[in-house]
C-alpha atoms as a PDB file:
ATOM      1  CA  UNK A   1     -84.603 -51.876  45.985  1.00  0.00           C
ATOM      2  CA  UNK A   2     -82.694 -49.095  45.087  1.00  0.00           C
ATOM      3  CA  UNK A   3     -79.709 -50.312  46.898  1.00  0.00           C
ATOM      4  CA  UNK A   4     -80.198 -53.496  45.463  1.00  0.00           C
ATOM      5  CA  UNK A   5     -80.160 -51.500  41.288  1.00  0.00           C
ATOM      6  CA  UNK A   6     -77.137 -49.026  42.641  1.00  0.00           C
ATOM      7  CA  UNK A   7     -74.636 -52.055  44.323  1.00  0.00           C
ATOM      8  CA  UNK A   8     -75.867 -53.877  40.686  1.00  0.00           C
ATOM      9  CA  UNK A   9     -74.839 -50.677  38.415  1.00  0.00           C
ATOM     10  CA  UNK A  10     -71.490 -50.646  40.598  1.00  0.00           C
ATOM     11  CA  UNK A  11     -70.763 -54.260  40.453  1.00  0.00           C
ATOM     12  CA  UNK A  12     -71.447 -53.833  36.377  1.00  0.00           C
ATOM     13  CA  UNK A  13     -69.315 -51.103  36.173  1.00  0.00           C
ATOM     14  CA  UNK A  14     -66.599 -53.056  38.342  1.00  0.00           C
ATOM     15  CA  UNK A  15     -66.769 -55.868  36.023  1.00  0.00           C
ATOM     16  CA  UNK A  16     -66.133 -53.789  32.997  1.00  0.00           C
ATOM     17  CA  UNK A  17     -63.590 -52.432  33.808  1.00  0.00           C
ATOM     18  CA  UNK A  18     -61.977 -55.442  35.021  1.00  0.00           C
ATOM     19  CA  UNK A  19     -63.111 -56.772  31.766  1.00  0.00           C
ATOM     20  CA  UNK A  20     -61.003 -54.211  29.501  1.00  0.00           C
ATOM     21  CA  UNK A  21     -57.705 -54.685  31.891  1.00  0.00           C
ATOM     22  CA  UNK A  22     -56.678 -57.868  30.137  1.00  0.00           C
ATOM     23  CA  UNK A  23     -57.011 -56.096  26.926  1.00  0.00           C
ATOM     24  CA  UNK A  24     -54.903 -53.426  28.067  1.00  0.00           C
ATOM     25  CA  UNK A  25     -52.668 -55.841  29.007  1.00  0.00           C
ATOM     26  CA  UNK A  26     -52.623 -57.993  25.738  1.00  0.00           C
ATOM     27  CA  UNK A  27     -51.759 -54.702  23.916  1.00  0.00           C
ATOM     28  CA  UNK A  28     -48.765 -53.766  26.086  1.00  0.00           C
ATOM     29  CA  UNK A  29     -47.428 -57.247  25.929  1.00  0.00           C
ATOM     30  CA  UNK A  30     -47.346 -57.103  22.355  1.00  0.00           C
ATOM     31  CA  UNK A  31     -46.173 -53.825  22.315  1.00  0.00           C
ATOM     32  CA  UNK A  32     -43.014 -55.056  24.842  1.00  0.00           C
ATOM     33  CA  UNK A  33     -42.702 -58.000  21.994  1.00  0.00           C
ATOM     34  CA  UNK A  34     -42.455 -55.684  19.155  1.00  0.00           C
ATOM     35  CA  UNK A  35     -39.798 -53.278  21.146  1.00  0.00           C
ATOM     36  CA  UNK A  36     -38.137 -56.940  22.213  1.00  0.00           C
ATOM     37  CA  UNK A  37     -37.622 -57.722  18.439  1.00  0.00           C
ATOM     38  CA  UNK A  38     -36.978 -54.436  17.247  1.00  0.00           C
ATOM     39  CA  UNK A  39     -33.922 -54.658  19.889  1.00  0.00           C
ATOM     40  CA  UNK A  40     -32.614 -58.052  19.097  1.00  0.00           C
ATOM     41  CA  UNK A  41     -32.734 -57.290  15.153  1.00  0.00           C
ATOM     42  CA  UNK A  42     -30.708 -53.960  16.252  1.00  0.00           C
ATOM     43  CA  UNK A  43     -28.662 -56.022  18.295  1.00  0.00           C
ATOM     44  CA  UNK A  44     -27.790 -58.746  15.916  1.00  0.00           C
ATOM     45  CA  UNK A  45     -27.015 -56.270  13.159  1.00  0.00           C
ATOM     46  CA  UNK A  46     -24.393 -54.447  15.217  1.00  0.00           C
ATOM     47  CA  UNK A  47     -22.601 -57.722  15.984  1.00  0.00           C
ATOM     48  CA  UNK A  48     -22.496 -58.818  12.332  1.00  0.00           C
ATOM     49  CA  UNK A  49     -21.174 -55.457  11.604  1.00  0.00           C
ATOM     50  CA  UNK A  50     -18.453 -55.703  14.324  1.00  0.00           C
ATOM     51  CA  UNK A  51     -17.859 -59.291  13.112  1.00  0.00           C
ATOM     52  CA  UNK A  52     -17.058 -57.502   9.707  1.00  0.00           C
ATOM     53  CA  UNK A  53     -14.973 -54.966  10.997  1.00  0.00           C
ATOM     54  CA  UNK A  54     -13.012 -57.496  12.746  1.00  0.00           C
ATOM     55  CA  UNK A  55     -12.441 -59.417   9.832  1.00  0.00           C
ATOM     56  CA  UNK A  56     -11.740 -56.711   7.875  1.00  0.00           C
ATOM     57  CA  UNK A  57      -8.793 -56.250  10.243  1.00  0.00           C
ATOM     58  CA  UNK A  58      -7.577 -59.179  10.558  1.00  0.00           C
ATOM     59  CA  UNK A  59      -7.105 -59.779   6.700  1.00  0.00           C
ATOM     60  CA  UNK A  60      -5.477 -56.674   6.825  1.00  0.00           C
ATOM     61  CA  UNK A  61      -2.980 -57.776   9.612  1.00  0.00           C
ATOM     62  CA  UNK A  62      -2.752 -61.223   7.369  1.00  0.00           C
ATOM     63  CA  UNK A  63      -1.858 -58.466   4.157  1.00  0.00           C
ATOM     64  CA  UNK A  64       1.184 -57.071   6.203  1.00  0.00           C
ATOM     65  CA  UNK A  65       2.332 -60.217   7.678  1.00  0.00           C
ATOM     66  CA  UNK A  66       2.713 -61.301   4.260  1.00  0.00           C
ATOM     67  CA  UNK A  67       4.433 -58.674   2.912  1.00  0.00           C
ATOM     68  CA  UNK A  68       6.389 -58.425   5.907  1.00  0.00           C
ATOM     69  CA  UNK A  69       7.717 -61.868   5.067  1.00  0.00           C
ATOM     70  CA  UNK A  70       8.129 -61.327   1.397  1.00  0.00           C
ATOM     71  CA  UNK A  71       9.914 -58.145   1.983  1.00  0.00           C
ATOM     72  CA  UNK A  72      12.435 -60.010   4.663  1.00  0.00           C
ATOM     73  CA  UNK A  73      12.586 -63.015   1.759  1.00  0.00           C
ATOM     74  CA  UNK A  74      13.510 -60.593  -0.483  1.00  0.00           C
ATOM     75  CA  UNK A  75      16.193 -58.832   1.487  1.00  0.00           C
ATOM     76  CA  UNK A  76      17.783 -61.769   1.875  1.00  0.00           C
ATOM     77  CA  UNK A  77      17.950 -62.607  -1.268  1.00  0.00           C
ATOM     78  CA  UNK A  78      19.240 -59.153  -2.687  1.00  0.00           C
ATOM     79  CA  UNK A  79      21.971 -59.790   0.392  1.00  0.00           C
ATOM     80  CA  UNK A  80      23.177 -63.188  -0.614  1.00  0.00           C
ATOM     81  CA  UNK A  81      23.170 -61.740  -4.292  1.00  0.00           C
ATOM     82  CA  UNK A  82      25.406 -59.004  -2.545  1.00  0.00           C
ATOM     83  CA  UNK A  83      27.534 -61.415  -1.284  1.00  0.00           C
ATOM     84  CA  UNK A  84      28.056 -63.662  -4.522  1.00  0.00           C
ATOM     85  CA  UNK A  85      29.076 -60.718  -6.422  1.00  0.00           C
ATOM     86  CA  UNK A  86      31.285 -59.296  -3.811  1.00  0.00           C
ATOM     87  CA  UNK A  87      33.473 -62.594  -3.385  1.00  0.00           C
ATOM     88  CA  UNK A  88      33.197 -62.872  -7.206  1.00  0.00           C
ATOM     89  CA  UNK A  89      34.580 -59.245  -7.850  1.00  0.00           C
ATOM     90  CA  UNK A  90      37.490 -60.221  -4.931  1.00  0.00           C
ATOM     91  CA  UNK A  91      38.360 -63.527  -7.127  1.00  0.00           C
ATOM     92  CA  UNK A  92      38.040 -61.544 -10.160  1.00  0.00           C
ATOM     93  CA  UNK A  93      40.562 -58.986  -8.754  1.00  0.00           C
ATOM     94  CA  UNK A  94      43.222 -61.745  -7.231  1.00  0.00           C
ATOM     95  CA  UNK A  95      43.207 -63.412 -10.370  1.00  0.00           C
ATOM     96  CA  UNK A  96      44.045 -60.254 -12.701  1.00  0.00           C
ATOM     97  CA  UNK A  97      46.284 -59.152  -9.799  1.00  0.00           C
ATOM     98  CA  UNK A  98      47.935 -63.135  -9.946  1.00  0.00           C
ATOM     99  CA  UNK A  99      48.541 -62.337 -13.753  1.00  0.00           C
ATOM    100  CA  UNK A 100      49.419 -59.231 -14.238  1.00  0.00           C
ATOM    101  CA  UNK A 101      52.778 -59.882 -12.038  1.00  0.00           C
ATOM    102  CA  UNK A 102      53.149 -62.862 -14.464  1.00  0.00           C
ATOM    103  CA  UNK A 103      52.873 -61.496 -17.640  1.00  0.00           C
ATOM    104  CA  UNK A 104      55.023 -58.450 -16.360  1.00  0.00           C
ATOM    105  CA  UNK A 105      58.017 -60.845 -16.174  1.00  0.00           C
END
């Protein structure tokens, strides 16, 4: 009988603890879920972030490509302006040097 009380005691003993290991369980699962969202809200907040950053730079690069081409735009136009001015200074000269000889004789 004693046997019989003692291999009872064990087996409730046995059985409790058994009982409390999907408990212990449960809590680490939820535990790994919290850590599991903490990490993919971390995660997804560094990508926006780099996301920004890379927009930033590229609107940037846009910025100077544009003033790249308004710089070369106006170049080109100070140079043609350059060149107007030159050929009209060169007329302007030929034709005062055309009349001077004239009005000399």
């Amino acid at each position: 009988m004693k046997n019989v009380i003692a291999a009872l005691i064990a087996t409730l003993f046995a059985t409790a603890a058994f009982a409390q290991a999907p408990a212990v369980v449960k809590a680490e699962a939820k535990e790994t879920k919290v850590v599991a969202k903490a990490t993919a809200k971390e995660t997804k907040a560094d990508v926006k972030a780099d996301a920004k950053v890379a927009a930033t730079a590229a609107d940037a690069k846009a910025d100077v490509a544009v003033a790249k081409a308004d710089a070369k735009e106006t170049k080109a136009k100070a140079k043609h302006k350059a060149v107007k001015a030159k050929a009209k200074a060169k007329a302007d000269v030929a034709s005062a040097e055309a009349a001077a000889p004239a009005a000399a004789k």
